[in-house]
PDB file of N, CA and C in Angstrom:
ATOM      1  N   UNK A   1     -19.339  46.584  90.609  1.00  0.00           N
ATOM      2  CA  UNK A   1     -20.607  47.271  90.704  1.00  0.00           C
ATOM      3  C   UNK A   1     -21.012  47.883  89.376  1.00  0.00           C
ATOM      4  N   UNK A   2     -20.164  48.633  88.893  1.00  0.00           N
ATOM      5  CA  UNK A   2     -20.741  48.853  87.228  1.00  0.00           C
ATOM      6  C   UNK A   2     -18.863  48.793  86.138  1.00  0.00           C
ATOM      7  N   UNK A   3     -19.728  47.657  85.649  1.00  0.00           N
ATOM      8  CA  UNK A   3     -19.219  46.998  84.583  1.00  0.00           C
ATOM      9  C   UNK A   3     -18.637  48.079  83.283  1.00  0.00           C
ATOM     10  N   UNK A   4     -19.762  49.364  82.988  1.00  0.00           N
ATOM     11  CA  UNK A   4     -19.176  49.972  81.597  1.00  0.00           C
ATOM     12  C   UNK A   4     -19.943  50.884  82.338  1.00  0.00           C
ATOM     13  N   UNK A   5     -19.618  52.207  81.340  1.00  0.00           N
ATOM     14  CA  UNK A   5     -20.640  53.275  81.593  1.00  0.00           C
ATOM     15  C   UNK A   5     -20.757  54.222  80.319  1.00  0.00           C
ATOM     16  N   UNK A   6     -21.526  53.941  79.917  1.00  0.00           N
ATOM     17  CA  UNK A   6     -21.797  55.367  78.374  1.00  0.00           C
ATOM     18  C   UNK A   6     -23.023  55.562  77.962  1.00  0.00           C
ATOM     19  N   UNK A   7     -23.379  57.008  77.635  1.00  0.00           N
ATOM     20  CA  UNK A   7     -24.430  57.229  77.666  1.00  0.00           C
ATOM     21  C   UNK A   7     -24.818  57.727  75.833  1.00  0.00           C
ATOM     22  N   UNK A   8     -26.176  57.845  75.859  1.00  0.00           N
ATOM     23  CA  UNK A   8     -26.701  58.096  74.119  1.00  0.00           C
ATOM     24  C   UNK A   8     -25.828  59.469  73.929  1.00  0.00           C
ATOM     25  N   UNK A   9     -25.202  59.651  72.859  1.00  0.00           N
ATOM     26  CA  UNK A   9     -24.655  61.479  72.738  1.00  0.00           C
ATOM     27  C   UNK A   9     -25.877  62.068  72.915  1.00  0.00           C
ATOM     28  N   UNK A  10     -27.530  61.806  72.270  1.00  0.00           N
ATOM     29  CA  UNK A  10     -28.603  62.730  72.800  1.00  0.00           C
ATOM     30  C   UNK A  10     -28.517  63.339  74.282  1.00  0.00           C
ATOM     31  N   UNK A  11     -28.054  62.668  74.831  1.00  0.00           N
ATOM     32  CA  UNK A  11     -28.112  62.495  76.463  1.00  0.00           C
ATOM     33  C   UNK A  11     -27.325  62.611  77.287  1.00  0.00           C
ATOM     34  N   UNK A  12     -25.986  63.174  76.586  1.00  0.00           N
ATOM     35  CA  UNK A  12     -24.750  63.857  76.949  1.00  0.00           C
ATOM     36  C   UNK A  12     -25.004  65.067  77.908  1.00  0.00           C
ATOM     37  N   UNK A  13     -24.168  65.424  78.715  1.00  0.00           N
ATOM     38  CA  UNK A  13     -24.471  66.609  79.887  1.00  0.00           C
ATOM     39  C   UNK A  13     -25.952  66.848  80.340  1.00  0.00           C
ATOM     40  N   UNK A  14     -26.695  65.294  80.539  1.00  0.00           N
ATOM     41  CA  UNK A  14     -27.753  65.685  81.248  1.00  0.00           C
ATOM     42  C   UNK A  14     -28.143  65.325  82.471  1.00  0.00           C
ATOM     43  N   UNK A  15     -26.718  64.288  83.003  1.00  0.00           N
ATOM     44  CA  UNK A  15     -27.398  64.142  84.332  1.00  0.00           C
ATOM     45  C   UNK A  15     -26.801  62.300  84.272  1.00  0.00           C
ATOM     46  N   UNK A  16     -26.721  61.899  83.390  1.00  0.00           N
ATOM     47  CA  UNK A  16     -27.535  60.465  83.808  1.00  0.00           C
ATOM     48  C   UNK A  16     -26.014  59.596  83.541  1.00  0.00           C
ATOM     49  N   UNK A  17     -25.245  60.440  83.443  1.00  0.00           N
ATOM     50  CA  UNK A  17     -23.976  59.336  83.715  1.00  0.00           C
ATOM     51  C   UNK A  17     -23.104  59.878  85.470  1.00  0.00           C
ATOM     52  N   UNK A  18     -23.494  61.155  85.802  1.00  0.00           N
ATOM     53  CA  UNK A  18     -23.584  61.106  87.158  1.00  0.00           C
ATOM     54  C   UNK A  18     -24.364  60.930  88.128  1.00  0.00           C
ATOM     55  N   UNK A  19     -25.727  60.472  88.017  1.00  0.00           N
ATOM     56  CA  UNK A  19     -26.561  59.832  88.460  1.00  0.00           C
ATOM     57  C   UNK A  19     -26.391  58.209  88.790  1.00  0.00           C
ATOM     58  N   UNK A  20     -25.548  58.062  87.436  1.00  0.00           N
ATOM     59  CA  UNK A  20     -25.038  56.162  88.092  1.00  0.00           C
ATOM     60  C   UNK A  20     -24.102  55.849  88.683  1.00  0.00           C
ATOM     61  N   UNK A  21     -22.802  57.185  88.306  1.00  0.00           N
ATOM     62  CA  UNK A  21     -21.306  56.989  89.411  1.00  0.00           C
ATOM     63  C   UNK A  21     -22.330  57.182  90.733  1.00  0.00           C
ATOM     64  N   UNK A  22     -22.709  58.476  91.015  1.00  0.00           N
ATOM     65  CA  UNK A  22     -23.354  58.324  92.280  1.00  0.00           C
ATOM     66  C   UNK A  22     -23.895  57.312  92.697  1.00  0.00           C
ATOM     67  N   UNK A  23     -24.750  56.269  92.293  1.00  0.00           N
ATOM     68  CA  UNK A  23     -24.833  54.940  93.128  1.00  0.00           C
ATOM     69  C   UNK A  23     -24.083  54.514  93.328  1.00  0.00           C
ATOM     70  N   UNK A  24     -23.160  54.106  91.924  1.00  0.00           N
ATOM     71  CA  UNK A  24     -22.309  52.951  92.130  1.00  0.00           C
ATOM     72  C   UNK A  24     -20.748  53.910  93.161  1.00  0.00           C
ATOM     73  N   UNK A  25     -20.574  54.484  93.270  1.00  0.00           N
ATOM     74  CA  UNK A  25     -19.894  55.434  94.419  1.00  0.00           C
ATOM     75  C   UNK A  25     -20.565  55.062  95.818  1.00  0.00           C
ATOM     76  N   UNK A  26     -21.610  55.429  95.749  1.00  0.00           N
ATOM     77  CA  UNK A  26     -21.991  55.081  97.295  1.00  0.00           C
ATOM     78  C   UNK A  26     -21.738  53.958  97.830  1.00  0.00           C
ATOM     79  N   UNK A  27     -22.236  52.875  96.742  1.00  0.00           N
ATOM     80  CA  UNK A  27     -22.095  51.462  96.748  1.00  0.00           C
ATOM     81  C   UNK A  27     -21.072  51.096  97.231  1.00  0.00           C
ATOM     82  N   UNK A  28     -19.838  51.512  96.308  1.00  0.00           N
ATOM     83  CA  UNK A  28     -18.031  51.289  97.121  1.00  0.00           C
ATOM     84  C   UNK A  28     -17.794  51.333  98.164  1.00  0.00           C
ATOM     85  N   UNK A  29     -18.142  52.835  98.471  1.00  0.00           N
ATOM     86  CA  UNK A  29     -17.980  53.353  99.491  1.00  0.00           C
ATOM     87  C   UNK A  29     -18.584  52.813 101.126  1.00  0.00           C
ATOM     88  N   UNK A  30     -19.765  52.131 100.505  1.00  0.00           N
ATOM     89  CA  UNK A  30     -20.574  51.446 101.795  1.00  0.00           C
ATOM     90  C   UNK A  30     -19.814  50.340 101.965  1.00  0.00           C
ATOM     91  N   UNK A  31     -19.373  49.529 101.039  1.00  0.00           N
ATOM     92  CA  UNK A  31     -18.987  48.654 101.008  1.00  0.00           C
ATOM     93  C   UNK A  31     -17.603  48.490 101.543  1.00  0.00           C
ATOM     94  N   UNK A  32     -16.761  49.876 101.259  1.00  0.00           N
ATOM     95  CA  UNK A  32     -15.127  50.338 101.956  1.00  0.00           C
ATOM     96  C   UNK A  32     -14.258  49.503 100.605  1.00  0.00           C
ATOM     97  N   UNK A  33     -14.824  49.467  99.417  1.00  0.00           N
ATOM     98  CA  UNK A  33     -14.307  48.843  97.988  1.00  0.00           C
ATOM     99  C   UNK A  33     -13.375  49.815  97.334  1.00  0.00           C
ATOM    100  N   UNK A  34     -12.255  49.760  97.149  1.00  0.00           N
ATOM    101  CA  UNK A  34     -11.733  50.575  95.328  1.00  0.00           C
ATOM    102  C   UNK A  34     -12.437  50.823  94.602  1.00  0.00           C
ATOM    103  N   UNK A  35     -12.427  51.265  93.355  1.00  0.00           N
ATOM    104  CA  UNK A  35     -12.931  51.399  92.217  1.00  0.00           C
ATOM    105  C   UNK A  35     -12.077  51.938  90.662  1.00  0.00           C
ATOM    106  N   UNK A  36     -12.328  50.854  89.948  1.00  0.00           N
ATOM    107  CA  UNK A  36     -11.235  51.268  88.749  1.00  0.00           C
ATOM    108  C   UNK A  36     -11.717  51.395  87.614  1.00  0.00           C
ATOM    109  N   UNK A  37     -11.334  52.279  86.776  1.00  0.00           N
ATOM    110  CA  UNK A  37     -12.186  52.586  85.659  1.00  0.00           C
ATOM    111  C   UNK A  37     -10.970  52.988  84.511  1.00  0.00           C
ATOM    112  N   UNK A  38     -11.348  52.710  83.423  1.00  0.00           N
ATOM    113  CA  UNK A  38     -10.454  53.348  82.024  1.00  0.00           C
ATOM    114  C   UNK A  38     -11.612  53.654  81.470  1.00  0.00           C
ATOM    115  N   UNK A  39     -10.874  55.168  81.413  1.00  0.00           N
ATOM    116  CA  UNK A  39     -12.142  56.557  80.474  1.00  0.00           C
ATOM    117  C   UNK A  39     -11.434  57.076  79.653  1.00  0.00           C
ATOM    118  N   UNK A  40     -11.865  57.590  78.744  1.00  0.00           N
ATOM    119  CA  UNK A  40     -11.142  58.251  77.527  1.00  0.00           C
ATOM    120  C   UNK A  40     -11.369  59.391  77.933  1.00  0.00           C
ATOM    121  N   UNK A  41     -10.595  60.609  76.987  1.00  0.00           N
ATOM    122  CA  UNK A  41     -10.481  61.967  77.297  1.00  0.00           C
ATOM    123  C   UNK A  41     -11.942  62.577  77.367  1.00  0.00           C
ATOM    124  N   UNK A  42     -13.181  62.016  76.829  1.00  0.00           N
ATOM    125  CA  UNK A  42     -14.089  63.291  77.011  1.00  0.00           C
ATOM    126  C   UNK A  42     -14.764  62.690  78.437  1.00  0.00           C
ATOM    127  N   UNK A  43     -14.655  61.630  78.777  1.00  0.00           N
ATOM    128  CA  UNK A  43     -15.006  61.104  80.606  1.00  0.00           C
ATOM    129  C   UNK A  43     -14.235  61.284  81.628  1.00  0.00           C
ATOM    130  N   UNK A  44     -13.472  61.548  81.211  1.00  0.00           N
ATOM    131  CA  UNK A  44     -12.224  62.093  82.017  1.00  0.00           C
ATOM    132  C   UNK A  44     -12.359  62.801  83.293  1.00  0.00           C
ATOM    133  N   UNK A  45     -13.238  64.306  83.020  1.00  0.00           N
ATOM    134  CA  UNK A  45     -13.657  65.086  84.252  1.00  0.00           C
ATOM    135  C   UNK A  45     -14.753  64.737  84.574  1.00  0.00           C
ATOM    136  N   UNK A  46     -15.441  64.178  84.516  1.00  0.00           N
ATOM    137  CA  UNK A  46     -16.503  63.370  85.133  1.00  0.00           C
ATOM    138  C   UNK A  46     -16.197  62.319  86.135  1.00  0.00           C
ATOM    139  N   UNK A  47     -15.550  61.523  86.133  1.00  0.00           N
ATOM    140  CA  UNK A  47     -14.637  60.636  86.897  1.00  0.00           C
ATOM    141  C   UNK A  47     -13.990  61.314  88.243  1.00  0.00           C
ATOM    142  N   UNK A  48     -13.036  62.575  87.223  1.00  0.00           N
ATOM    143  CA  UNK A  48     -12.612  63.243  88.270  1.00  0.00           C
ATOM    144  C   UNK A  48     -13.175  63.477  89.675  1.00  0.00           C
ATOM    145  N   UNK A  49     -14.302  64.108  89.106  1.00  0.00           N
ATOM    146  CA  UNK A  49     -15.465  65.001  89.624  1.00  0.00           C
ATOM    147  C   UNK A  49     -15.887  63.814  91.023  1.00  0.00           C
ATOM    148  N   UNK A  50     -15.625  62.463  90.699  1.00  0.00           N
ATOM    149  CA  UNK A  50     -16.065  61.477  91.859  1.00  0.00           C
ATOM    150  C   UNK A  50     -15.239  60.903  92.463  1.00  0.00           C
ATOM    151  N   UNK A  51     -13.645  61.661  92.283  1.00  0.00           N
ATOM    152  CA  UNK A  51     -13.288  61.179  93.177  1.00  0.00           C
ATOM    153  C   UNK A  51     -12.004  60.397  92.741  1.00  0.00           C
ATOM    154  N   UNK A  52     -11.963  60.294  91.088  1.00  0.00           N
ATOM    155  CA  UNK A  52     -11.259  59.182  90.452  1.00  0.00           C
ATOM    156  C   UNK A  52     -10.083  59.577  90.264  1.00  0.00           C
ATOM    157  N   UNK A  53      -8.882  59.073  90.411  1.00  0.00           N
ATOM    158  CA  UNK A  53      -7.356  60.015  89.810  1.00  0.00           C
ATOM    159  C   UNK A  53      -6.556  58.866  89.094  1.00  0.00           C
ATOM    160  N   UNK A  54      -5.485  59.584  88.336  1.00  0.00           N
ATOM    161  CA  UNK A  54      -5.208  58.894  86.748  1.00  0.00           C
ATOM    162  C   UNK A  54      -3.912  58.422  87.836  1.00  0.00           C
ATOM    163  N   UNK A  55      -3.768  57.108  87.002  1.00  0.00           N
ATOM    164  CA  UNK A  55      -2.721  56.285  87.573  1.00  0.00           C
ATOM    165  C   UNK A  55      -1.772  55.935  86.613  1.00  0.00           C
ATOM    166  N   UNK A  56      -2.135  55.918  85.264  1.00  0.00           N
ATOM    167  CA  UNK A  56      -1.465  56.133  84.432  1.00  0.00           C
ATOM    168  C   UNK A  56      -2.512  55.929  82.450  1.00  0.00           C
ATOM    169  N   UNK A  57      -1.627  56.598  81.655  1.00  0.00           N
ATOM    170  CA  UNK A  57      -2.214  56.674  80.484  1.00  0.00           C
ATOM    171  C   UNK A  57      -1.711  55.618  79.209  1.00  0.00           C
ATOM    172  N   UNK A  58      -2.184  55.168  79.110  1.00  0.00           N
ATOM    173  CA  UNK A  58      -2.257  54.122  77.824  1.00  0.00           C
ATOM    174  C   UNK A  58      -2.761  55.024  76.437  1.00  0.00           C
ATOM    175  N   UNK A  59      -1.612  54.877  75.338  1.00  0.00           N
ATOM    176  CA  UNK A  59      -1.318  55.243  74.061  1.00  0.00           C
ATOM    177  C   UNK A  59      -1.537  54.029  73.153  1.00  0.00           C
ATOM    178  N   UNK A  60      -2.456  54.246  72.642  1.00  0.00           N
ATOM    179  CA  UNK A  60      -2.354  52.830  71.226  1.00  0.00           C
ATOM    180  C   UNK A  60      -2.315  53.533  70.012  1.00  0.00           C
ATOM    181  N   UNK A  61      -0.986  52.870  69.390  1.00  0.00           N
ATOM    182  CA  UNK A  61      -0.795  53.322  67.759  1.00  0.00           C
ATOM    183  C   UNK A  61      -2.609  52.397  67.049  1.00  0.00           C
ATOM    184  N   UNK A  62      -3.439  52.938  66.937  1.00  0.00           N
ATOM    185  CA  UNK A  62      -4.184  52.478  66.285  1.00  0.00           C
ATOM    186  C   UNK A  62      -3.633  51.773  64.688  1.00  0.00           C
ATOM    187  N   UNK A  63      -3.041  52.431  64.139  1.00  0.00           N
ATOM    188  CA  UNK A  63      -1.655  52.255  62.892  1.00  0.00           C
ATOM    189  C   UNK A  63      -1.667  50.543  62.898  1.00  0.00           C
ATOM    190  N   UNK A  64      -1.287  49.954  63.736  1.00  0.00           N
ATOM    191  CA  UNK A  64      -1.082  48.842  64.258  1.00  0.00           C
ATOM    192  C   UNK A  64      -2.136  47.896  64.044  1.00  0.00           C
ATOM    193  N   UNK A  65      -3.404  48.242  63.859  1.00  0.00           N
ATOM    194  CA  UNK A  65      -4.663  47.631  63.671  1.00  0.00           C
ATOM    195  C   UNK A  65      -5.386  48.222  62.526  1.00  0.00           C
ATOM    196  N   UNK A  66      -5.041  48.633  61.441  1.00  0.00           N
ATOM    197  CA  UNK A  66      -5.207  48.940  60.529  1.00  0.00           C
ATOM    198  C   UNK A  66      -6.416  50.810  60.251  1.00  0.00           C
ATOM    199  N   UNK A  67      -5.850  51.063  61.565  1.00  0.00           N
ATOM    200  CA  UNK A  67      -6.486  52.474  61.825  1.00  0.00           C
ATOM    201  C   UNK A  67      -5.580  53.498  61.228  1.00  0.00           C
ATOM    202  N   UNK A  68      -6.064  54.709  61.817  1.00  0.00           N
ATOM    203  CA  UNK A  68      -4.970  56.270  61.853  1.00  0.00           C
ATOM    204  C   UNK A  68      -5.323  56.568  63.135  1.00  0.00           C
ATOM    205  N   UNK A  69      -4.381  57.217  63.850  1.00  0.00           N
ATOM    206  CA  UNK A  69      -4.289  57.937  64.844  1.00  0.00           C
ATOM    207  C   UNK A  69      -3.968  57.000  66.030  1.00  0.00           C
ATOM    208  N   UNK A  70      -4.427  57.771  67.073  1.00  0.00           N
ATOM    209  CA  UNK A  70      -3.905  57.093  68.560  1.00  0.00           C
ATOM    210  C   UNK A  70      -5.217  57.498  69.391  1.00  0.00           C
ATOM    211  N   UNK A  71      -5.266  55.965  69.965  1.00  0.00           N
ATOM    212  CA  UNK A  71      -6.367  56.321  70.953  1.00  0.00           C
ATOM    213  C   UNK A  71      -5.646  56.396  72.412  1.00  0.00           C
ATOM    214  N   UNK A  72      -5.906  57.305  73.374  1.00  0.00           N
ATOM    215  CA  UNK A  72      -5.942  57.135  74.561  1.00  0.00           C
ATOM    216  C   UNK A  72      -6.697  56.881  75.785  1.00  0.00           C
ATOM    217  N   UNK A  73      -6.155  56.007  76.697  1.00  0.00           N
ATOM    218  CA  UNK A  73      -6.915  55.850  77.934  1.00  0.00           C
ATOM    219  C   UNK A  73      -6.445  56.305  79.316  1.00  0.00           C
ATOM    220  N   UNK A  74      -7.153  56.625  80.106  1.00  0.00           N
ATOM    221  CA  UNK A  74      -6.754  56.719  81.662  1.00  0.00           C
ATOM    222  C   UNK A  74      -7.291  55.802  82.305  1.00  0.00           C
ATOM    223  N   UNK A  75      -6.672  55.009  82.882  1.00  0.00           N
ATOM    224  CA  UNK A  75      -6.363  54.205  83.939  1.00  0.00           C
ATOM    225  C   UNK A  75      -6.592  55.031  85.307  1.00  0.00           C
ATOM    226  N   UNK A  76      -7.736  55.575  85.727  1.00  0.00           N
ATOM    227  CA  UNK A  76      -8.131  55.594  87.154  1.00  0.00           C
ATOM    228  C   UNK A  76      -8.291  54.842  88.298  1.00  0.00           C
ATOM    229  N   UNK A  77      -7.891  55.343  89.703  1.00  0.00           N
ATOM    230  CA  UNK A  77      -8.508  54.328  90.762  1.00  0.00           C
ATOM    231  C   UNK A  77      -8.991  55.566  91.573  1.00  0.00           C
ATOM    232  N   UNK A  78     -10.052  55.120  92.198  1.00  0.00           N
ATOM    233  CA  UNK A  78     -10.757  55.798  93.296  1.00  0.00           C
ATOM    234  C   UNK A  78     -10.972  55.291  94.693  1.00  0.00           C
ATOM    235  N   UNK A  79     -10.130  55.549  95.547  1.00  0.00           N
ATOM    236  CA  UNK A  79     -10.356  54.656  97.268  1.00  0.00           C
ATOM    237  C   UNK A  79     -11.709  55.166  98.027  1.00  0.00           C
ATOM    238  N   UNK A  80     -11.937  54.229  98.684  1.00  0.00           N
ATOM    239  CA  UNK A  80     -13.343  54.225  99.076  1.00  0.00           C
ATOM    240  C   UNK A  80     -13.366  55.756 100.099  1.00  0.00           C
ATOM    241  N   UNK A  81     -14.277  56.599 100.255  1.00  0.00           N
ATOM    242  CA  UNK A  81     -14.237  57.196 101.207  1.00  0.00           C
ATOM    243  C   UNK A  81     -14.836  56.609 102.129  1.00  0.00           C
ATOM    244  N   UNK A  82     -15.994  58.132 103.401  1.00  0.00           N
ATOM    245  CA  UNK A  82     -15.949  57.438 104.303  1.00  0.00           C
ATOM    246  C   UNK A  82     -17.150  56.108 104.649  1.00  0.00           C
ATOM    247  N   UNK A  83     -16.750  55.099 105.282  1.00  0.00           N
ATOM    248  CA  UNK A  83     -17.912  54.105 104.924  1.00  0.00           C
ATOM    249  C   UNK A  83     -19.563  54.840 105.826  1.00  0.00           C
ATOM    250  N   UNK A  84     -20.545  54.309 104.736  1.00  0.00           N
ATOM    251  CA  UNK A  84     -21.478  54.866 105.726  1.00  0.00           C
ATOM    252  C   UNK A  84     -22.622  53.565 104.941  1.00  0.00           C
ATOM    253  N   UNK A  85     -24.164  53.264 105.622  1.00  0.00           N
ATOM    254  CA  UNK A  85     -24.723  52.726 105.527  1.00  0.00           C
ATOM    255  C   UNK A  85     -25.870  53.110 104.185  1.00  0.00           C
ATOM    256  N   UNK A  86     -25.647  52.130 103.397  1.00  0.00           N
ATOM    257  CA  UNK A  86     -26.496  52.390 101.988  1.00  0.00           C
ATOM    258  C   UNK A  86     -27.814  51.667 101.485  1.00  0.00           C
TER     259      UNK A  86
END
């Protein structure tokens, strides 16, 4: 149901990246679907916030690809709640 999700930094804490979990949430949910997502630390509680819990965290030596530092990910899944008609 949704493929990526990121929004303009202009447009950060205004609404419009929980405006699309909320569809695509309902959507699952009508549907009685999972939902899996890898968010980085600043999407993190946003995810939360719908429902999403960390299943586990992925560390990349960026080092390795000719970077510095380490990026991390969370590996979320979210089970459908209750089904209802959408």
């Amino acid at each position: 149901l949704l493929s990526s999700l990121a929004t303009e930094p202009a447009h950060h804490r205004k609404g419009a990246g929980s405006m699309l979990l909320k569809w695509g949430t309902e959507r699952a949910d009508g549907a009685g679907l999972p939902m899996y997502i890898e968010s980085t630390e600043m999407g993190k509680p946003l995810y939360e916030k719908f429902g999403f819990e960390t299943v586990h965290v992925m560390e990349t030596d960026l080092a390795t690809f000719g970077g510095r530092g380490k990026d991390k990910r969370y590996l979320m899944i979210r089970t459908p709640r209750e089904r209802h008609v959408v």
